[in-house]
N, C-alpha and C. Protein backbone atom coordinates (compact mmCIF):
# COMPACT_ATOMS: atom_id res chain seq x y z
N UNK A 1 0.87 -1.20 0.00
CA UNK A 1 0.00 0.00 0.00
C UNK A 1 0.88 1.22 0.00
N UNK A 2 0.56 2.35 -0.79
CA UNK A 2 1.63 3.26 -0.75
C UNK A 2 0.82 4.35 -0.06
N UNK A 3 2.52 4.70 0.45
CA UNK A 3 2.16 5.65 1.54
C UNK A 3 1.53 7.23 1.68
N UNK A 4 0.97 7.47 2.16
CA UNK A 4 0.32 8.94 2.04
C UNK A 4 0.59 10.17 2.31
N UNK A 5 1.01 11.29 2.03
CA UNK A 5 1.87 12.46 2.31
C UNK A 5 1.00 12.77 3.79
N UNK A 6 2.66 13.26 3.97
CA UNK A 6 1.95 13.55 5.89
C UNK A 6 1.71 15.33 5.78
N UNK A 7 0.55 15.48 6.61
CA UNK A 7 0.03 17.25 6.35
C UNK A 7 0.51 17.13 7.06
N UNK A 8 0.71 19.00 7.60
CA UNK A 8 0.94 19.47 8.39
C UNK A 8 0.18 21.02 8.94
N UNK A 9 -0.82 21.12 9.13
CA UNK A 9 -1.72 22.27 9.47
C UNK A 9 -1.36 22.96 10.48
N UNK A 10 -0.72 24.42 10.00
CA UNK A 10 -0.60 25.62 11.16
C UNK A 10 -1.76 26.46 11.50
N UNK A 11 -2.13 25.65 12.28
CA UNK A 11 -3.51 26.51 13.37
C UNK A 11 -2.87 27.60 13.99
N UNK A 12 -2.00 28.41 13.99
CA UNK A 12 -1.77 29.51 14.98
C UNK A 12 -2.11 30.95 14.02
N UNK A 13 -2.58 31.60 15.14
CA UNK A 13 -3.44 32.93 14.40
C UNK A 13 -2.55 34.05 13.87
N UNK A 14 -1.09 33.77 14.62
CA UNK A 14 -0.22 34.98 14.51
C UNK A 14 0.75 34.19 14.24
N UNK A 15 1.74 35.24 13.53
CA UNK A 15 3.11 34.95 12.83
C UNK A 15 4.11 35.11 14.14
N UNK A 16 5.34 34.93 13.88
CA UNK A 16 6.58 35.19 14.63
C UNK A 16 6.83 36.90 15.16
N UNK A 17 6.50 37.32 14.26
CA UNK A 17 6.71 39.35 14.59
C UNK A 17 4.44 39.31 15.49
N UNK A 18 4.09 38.47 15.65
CA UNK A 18 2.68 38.36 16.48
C UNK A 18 1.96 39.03 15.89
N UNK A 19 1.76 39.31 14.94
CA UNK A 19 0.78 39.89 13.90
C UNK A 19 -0.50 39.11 13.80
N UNK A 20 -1.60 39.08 13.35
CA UNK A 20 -2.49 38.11 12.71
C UNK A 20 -2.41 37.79 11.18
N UNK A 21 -2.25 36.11 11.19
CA UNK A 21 -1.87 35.63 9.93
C UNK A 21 -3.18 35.87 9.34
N UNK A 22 -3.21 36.47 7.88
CA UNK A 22 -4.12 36.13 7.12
C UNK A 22 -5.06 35.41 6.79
N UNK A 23 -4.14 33.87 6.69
CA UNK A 23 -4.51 32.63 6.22
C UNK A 23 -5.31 31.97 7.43
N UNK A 24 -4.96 32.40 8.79
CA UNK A 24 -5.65 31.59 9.80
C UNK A 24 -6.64 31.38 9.62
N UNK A 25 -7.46 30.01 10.20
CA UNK A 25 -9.00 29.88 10.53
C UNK A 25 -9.51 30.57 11.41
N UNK A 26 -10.64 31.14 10.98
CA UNK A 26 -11.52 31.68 12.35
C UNK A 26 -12.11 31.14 13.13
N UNK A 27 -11.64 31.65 14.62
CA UNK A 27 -11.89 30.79 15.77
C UNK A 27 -13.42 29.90 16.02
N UNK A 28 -13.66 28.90 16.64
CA UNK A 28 -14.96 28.36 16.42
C UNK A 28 -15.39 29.02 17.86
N UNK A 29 -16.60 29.11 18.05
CA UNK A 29 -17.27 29.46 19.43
C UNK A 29 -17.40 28.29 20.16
N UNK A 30 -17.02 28.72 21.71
CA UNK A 30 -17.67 27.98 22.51
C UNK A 30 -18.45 27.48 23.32
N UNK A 31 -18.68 26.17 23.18
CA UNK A 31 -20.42 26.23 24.00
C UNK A 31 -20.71 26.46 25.32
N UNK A 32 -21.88 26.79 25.25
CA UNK A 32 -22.20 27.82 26.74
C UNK A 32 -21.84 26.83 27.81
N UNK A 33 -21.55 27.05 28.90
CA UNK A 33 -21.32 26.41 29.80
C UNK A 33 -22.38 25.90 31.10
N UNK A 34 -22.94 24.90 31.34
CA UNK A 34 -23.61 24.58 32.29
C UNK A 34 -23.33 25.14 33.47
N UNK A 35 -24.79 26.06 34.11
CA UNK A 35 -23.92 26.90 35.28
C UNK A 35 -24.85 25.82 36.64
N UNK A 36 -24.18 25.33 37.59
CA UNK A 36 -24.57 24.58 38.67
C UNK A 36 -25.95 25.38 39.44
N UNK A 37 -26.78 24.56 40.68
CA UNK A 37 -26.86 25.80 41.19
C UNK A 37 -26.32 26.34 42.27
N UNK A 38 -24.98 25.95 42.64
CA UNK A 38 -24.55 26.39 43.93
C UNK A 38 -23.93 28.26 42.91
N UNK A 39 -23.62 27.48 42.12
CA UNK A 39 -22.92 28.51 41.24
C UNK A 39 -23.91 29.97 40.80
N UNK A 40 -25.04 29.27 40.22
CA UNK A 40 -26.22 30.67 40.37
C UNK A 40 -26.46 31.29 41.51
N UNK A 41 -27.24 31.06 42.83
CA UNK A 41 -26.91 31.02 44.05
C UNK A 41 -26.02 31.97 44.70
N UNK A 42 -24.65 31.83 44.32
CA UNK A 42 -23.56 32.69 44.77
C UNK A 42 -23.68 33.71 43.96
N UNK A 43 -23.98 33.87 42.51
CA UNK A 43 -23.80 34.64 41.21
C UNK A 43 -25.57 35.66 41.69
N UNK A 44 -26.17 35.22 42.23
CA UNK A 44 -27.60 36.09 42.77
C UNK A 44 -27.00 36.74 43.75
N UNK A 45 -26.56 36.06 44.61
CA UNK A 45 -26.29 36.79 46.36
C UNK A 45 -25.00 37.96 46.00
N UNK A 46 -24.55 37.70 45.13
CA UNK A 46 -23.02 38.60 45.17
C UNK A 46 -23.26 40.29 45.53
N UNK A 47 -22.45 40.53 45.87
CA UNK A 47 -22.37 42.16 46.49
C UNK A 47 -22.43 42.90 45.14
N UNK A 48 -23.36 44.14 44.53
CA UNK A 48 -23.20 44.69 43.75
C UNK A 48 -21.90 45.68 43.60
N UNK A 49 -21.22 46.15 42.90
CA UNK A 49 -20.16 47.30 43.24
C UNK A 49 -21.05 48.53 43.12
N UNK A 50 -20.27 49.58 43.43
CA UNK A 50 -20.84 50.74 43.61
C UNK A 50 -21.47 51.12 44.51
N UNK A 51 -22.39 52.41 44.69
CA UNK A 51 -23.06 52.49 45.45
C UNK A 51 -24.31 52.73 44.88
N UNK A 52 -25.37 51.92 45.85
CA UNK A 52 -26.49 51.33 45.63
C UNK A 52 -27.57 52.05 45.74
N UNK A 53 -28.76 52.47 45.31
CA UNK A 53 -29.50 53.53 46.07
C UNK A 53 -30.49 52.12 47.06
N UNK A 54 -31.11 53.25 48.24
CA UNK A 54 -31.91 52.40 49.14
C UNK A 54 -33.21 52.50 48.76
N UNK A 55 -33.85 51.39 48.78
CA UNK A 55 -35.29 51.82 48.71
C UNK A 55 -36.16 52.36 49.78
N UNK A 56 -37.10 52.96 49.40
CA UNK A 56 -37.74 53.23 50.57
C UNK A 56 -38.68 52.25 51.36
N UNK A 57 -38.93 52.95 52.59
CA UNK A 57 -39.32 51.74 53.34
C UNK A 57 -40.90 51.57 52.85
N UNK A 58 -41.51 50.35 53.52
CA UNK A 58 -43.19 50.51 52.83
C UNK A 58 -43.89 51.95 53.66
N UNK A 59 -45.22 52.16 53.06
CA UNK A 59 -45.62 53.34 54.05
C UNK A 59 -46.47 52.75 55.48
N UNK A 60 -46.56 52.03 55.54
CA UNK A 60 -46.80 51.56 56.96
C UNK A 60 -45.64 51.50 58.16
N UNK A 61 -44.31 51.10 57.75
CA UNK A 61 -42.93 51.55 58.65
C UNK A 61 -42.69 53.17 58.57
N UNK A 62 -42.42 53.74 57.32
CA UNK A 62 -42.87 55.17 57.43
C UNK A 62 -43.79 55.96 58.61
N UNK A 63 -45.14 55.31 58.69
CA UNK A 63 -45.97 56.07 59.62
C UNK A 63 -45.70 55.20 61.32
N UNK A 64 -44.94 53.88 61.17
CA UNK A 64 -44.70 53.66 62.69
C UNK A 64 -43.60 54.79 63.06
N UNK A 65 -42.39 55.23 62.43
CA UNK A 65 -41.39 56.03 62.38
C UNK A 65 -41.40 57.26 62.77
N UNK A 66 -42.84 58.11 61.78
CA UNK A 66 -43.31 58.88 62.43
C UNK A 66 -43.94 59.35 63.91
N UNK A 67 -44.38 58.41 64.13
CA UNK A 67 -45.37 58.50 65.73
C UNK A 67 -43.75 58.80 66.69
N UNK A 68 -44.48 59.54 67.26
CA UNK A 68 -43.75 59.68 68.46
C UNK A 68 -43.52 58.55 69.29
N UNK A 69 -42.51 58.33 70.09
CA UNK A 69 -42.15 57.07 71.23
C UNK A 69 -43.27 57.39 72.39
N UNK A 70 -43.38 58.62 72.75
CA UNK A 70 -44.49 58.66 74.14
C UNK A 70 -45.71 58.72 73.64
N UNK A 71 -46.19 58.32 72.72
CA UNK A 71 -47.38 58.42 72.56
C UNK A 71 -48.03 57.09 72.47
N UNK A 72 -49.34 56.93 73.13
CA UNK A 72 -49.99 56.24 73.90
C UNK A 72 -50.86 55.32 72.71
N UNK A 73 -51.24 54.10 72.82
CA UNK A 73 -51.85 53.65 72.13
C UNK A 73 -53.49 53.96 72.66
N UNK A 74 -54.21 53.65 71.41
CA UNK A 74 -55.78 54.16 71.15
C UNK A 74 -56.39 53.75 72.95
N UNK A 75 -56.97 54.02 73.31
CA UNK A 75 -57.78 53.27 74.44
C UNK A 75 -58.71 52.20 73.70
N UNK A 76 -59.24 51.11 74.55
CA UNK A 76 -60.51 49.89 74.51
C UNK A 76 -61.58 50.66 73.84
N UNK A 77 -61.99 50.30 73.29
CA UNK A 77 -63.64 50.81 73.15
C UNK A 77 -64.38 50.74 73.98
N UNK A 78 -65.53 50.70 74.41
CA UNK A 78 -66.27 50.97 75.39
C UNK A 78 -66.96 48.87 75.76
N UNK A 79 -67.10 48.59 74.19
CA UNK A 79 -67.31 47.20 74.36
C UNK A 79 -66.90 46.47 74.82
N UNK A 80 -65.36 46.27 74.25
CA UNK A 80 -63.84 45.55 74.76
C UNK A 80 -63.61 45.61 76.52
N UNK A 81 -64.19 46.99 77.12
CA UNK A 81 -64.11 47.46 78.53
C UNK A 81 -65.10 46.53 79.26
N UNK A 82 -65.76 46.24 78.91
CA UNK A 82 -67.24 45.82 79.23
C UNK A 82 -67.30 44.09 79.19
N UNK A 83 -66.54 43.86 77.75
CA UNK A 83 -66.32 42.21 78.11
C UNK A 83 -64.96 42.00 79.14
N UNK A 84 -64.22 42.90 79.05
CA UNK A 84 -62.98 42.67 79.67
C UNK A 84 -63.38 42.88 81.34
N UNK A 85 -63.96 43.22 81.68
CA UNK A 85 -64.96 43.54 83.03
C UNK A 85 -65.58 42.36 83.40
N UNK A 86 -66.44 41.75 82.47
CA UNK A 86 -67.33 40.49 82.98
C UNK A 86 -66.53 39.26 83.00
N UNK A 87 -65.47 39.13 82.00
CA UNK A 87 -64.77 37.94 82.11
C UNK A 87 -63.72 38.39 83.82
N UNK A 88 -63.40 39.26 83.91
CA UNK A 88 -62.65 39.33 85.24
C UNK A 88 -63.68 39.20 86.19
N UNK A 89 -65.01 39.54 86.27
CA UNK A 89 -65.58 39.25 87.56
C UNK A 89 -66.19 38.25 87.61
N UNK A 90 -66.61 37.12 86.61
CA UNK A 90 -66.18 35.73 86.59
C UNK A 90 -65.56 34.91 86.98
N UNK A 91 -64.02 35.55 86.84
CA UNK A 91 -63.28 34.60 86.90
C UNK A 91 -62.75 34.69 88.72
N UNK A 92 -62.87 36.14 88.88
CA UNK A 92 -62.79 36.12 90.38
C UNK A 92 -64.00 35.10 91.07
N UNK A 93 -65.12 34.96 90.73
CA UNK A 93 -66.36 34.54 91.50
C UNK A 93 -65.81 33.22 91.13
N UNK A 94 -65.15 32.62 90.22
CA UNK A 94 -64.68 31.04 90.38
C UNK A 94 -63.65 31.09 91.26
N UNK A 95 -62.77 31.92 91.71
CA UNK A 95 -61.62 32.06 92.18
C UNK A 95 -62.04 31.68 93.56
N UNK A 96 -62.76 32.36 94.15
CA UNK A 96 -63.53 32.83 95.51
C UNK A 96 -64.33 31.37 95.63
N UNK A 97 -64.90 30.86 94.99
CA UNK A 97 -65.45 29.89 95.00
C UNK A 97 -64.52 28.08 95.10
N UNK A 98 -63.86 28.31 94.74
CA UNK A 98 -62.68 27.25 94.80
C UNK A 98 -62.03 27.30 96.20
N UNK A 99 -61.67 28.51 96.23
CA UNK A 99 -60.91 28.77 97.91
C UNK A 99 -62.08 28.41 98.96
N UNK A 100 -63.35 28.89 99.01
CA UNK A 100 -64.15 28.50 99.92
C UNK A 100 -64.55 26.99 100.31
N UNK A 101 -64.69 26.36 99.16
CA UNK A 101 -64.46 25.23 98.82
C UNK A 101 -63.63 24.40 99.31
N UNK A 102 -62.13 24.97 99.08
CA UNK A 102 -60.98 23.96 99.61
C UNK A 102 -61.30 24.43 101.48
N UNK A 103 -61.47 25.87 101.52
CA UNK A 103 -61.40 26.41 102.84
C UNK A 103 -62.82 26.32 103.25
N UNK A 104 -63.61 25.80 103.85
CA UNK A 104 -64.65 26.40 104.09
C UNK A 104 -64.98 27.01 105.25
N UNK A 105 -64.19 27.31 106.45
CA UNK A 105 -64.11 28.15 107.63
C UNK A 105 -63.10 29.29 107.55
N UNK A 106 -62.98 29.43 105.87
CA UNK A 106 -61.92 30.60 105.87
C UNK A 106 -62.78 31.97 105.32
N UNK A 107 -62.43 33.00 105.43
CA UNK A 107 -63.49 34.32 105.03
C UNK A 107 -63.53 34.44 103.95
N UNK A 108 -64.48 35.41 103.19
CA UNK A 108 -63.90 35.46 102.01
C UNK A 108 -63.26 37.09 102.18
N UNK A 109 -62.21 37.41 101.17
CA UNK A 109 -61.14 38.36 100.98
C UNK A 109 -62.36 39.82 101.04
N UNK A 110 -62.65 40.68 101.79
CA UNK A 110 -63.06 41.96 101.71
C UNK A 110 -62.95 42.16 100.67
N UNK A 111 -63.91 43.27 100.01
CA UNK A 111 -63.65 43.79 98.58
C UNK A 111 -62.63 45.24 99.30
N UNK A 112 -62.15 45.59 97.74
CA UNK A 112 -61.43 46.56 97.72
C UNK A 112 -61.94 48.09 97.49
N UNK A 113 -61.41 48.83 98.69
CA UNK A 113 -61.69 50.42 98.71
C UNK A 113 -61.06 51.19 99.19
N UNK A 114 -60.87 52.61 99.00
CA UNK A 114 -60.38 53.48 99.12
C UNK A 114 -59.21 53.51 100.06
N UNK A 115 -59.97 53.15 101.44
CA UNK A 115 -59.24 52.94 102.70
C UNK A 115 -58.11 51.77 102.63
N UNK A 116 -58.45 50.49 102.05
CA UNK A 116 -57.81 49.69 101.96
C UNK A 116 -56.52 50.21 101.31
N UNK A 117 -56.55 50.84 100.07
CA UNK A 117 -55.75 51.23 99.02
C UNK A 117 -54.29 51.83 100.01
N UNK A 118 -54.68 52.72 100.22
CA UNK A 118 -54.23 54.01 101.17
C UNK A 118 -53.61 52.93 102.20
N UNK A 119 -53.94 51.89 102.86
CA UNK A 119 -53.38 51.49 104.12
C UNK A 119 -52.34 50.68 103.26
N UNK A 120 -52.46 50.07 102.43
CA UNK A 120 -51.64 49.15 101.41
C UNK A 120 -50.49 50.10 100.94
N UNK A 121 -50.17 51.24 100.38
CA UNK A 121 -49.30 51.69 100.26
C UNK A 121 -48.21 52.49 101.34
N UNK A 122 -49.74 52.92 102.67
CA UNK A 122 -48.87 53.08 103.64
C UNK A 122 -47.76 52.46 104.52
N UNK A 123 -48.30 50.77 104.53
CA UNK A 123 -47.69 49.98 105.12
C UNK A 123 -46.51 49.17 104.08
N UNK A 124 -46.43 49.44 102.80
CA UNK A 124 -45.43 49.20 102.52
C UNK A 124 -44.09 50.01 102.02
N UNK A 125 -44.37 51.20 102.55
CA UNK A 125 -43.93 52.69 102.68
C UNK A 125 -43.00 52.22 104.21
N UNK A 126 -43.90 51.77 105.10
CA UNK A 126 -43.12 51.72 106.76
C UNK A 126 -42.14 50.61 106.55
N UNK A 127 -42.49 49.24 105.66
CA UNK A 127 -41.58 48.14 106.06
C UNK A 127 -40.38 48.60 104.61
N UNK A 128 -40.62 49.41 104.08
CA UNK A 128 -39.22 49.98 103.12
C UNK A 128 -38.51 50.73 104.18
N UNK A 129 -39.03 51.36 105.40
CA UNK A 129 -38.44 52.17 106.30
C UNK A 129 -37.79 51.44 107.25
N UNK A 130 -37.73 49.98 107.08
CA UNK A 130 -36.83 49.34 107.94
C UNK A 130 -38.25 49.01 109.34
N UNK A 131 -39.58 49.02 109.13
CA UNK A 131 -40.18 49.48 110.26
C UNK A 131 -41.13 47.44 110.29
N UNK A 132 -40.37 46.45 109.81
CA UNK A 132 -40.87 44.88 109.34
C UNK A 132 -40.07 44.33 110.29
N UNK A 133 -38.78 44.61 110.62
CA UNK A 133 -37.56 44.26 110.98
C UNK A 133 -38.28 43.65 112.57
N UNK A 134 -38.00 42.66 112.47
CA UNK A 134 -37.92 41.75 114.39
C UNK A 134 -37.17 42.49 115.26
N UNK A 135 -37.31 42.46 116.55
CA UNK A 135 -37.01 42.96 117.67
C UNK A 135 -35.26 41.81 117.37
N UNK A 136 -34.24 42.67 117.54
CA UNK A 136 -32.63 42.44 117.74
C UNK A 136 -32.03 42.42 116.21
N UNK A 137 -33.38 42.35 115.16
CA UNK A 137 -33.04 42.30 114.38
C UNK A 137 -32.19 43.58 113.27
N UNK A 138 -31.28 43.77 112.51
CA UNK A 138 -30.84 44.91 111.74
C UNK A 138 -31.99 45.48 110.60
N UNK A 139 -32.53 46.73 110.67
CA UNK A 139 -33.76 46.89 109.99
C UNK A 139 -32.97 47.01 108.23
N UNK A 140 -33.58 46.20 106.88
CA UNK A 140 -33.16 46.29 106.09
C UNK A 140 -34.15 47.65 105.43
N UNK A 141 -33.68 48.73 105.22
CA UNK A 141 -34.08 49.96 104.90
C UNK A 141 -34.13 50.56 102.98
N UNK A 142 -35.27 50.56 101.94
CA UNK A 142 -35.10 50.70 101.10
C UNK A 142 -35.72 52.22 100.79
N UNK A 143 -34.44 53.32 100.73
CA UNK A 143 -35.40 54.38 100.58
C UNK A 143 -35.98 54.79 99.40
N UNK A 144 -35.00 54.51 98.33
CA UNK A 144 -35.73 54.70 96.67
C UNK A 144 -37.09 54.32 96.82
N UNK A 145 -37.26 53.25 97.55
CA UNK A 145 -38.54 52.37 97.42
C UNK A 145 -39.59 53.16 98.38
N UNK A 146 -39.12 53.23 99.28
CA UNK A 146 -39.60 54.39 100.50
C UNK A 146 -40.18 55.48 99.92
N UNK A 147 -39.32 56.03 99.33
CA UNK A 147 -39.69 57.27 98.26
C UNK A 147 -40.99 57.67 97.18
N UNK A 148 -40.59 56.80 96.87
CA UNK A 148 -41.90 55.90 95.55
C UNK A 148 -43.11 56.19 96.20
N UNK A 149 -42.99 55.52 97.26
CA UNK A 149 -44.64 54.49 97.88
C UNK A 149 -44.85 55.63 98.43
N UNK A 150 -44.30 56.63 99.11
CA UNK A 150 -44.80 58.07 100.03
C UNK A 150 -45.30 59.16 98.40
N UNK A 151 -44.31 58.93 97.44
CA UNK A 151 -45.16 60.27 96.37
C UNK A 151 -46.31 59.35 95.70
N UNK A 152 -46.33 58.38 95.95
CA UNK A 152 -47.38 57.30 95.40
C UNK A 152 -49.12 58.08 96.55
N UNK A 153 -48.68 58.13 97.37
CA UNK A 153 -50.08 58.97 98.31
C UNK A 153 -50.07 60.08 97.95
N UNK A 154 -48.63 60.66 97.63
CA UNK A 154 -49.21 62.33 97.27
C UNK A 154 -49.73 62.04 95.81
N UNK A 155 -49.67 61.51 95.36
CA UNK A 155 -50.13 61.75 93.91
C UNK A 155 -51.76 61.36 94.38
N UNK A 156 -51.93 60.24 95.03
CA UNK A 156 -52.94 59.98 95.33
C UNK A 156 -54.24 61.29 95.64
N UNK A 157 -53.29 62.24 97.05
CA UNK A 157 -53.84 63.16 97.57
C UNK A 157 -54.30 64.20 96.71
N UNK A 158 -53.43 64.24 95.51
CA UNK A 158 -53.53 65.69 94.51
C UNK A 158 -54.35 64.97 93.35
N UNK A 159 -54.18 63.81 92.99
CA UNK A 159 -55.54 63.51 92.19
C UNK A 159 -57.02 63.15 92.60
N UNK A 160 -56.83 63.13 93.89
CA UNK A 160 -58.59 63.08 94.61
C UNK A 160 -58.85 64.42 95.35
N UNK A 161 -58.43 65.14 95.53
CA UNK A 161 -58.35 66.67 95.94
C UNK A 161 -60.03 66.87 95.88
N UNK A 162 -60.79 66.99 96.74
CA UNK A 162 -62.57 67.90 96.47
C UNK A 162 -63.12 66.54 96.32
N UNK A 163 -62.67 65.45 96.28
CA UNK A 163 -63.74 64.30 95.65
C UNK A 163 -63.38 62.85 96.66
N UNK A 164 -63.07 63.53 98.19
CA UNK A 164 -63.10 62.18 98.94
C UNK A 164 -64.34 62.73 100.49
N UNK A 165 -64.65 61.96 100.96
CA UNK A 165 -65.37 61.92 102.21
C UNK A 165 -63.93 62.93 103.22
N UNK A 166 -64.65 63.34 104.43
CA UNK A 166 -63.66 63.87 105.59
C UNK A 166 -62.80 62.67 105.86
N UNK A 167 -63.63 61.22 106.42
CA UNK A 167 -63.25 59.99 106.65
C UNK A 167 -61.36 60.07 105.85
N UNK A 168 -62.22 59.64 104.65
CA UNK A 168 -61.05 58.93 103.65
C UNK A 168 -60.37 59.90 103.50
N UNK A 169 -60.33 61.24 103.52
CA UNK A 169 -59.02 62.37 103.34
C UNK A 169 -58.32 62.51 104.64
N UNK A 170 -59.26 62.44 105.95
CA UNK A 170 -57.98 62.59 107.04
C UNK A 170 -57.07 61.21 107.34
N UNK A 171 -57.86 60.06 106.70
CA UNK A 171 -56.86 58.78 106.70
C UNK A 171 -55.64 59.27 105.56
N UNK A 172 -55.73 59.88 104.43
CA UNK A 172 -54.76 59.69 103.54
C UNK A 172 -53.82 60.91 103.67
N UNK A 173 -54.30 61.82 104.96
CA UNK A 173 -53.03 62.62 105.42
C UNK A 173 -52.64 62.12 105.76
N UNK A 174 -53.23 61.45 107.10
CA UNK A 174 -52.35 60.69 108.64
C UNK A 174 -51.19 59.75 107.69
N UNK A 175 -51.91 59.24 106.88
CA UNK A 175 -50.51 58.07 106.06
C UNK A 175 -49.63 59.08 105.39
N UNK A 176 -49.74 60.54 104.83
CA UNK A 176 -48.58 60.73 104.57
C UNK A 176 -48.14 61.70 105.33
N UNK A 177 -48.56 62.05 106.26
CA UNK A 177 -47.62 62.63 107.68
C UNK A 177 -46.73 61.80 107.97
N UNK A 178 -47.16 60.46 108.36
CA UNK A 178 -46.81 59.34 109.33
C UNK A 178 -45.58 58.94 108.44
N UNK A 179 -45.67 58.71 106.86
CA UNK A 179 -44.80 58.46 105.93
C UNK A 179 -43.30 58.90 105.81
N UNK A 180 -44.19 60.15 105.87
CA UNK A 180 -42.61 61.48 105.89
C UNK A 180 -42.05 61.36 106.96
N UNK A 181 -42.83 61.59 107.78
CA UNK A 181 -41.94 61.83 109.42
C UNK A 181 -41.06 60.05 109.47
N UNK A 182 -41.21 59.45 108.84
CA UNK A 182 -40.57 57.95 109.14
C UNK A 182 -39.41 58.26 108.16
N UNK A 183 -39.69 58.26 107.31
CA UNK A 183 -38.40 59.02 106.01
C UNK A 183 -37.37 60.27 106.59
N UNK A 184 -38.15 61.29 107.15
CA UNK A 184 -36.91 62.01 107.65
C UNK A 184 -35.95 61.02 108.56
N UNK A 185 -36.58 60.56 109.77
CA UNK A 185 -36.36 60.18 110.87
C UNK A 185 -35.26 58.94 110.23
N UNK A 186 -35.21 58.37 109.20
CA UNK A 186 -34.34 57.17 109.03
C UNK A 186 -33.56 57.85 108.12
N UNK A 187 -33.65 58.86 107.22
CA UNK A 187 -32.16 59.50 106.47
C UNK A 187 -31.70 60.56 107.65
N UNK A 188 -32.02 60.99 108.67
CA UNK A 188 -31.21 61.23 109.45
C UNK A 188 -30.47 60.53 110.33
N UNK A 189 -30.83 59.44 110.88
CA UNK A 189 -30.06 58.70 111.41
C UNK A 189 -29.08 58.33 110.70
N UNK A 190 -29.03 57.92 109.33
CA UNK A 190 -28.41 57.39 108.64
C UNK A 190 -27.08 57.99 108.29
N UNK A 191 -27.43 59.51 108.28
CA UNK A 191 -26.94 60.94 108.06
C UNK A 191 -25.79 61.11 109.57
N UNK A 192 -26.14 60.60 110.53
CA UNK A 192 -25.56 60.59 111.56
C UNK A 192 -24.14 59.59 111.58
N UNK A 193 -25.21 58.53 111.80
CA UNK A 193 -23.57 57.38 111.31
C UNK A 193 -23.59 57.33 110.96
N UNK A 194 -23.50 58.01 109.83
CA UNK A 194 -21.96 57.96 108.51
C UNK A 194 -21.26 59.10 109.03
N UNK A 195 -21.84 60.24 109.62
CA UNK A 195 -20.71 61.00 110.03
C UNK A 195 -19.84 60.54 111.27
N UNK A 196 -20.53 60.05 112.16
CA UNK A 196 -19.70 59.11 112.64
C UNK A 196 -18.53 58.51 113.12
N UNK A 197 -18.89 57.79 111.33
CA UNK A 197 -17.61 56.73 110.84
C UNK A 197 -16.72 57.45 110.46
N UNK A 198 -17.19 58.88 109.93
CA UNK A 198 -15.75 59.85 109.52
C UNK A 198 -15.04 60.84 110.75
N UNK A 199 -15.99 60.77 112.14
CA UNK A 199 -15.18 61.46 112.65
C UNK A 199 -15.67 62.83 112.28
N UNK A 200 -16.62 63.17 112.00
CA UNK A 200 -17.05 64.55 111.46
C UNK A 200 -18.51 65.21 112.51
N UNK A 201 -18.43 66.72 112.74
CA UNK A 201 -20.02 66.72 113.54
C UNK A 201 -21.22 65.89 112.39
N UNK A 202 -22.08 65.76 113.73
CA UNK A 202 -23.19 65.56 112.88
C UNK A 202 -23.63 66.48 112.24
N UNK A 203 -24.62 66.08 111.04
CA UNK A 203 -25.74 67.10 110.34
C UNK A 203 -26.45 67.79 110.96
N UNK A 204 -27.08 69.31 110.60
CA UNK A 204 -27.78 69.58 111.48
C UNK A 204 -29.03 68.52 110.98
N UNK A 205 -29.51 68.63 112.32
CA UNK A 205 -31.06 67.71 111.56
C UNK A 205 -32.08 68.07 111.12
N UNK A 206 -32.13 69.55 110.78
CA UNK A 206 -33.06 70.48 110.03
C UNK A 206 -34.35 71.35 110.63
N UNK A 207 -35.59 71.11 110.16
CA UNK A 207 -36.27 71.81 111.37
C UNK A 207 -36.92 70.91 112.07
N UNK A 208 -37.14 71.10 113.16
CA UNK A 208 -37.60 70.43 114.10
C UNK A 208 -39.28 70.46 114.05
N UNK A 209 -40.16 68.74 114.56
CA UNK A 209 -41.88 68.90 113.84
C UNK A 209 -42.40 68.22 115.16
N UNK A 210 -43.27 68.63 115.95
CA UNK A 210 -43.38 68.51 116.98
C UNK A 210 -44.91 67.21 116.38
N UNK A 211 -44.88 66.07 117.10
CA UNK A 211 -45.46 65.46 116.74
C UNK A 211 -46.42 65.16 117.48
């Protein structure tokens, strides 16, 4: 069999000085490439360059944005007040009813009024004053708390001002006479030893309230 001349095909596009040869073939295209989807995925999430404009927010975040922080949400309607009323005095009358039940030589709890209110903040006004404390015992004294529970009656006093019985207004002085005068009487002591401990006169103790 005789033999067949051997080709030799120069596929290169450029000559020696890197020019583009004439004669070259033109390049074939290549086929698109299968993109994965971890690969789309990353190619979605990617960081745009530049800078981006923001959109705006919807108009419902807009108008929460707007409102002021101290401002109060709508009140109940008058309905909402009214079921919210009957389901609580329900649920107390099962409450009351269960305890009597388990208890039945026990009382039932007084309802709540005015007087009660007033003695409830007074007396936990005295045991912030160190006034709970057992006989030998060190009185644990909270006056922030002390503080609170005594402007807690004055607020009381200045929002019922013209609209209580004689009864219920000379009780809700006596508690904040009795209040204060316990409050001076324990930041002065207090006022004392610590001076004291430094070696310093005492404070004066201010004006004097004949009790």
């Amino acid at each position: 069999m005789a033999d067949k001349p051997f080709v030799v095909n120069d596929r290169r596009k450029f000559n020696a000085d890197g020019e583009p040869r004439p004669d070259a073939a033109p390049s074939e295209p290549r086929p698109p490439r299968d993109t994965t989807p971890e690969e789309f995925s990353s190619a979605s999430h990617a960081q745009p360059k530049g800078p981006q404009a923001v959109p705006p927010p919807p108009p419902h975040m807009r108008e929460e944005e707007e409102q002021s922080p101290n401002e109060l949400p709508p009140p109940p309607t008058a309905e909402q007040t009214e079921q919210a009323m009957r389901a609580y005095d329900a649920t107390v009358d099962r409450l009351d009813n269960a305890i009597h039940t388990a208890n039945p030589g026990m009382d039932r709890m007084p309802e709540m009024s005015f007087e009660r209110l007033v003695q409830s903040v007074y007396m936990q006004a005295i045991m912030q004053l160190g006034g709970a404390a057992e006989p030998g015992q060190q009185p644990q004294v909270d006056l922030l708390g002390a503080r609170q529970s005594i402007d807690m009656l004055n607020i009381l006093s200045a929002k019922t001002k013209g609209n209580l019985s004689e009864p219920e207004d000379n009780l809700l002085q006596s508690a904040l006479f009795e209040s204060r005068m316990g409050f001076l009487e324990v930041t002065q002591l207090l006022a004392r030893q610590a001076a004291a401990k430094q070696g310093a006169p005492p404070p004066h103790p201010g004006p004097s309230i004949v009790r």
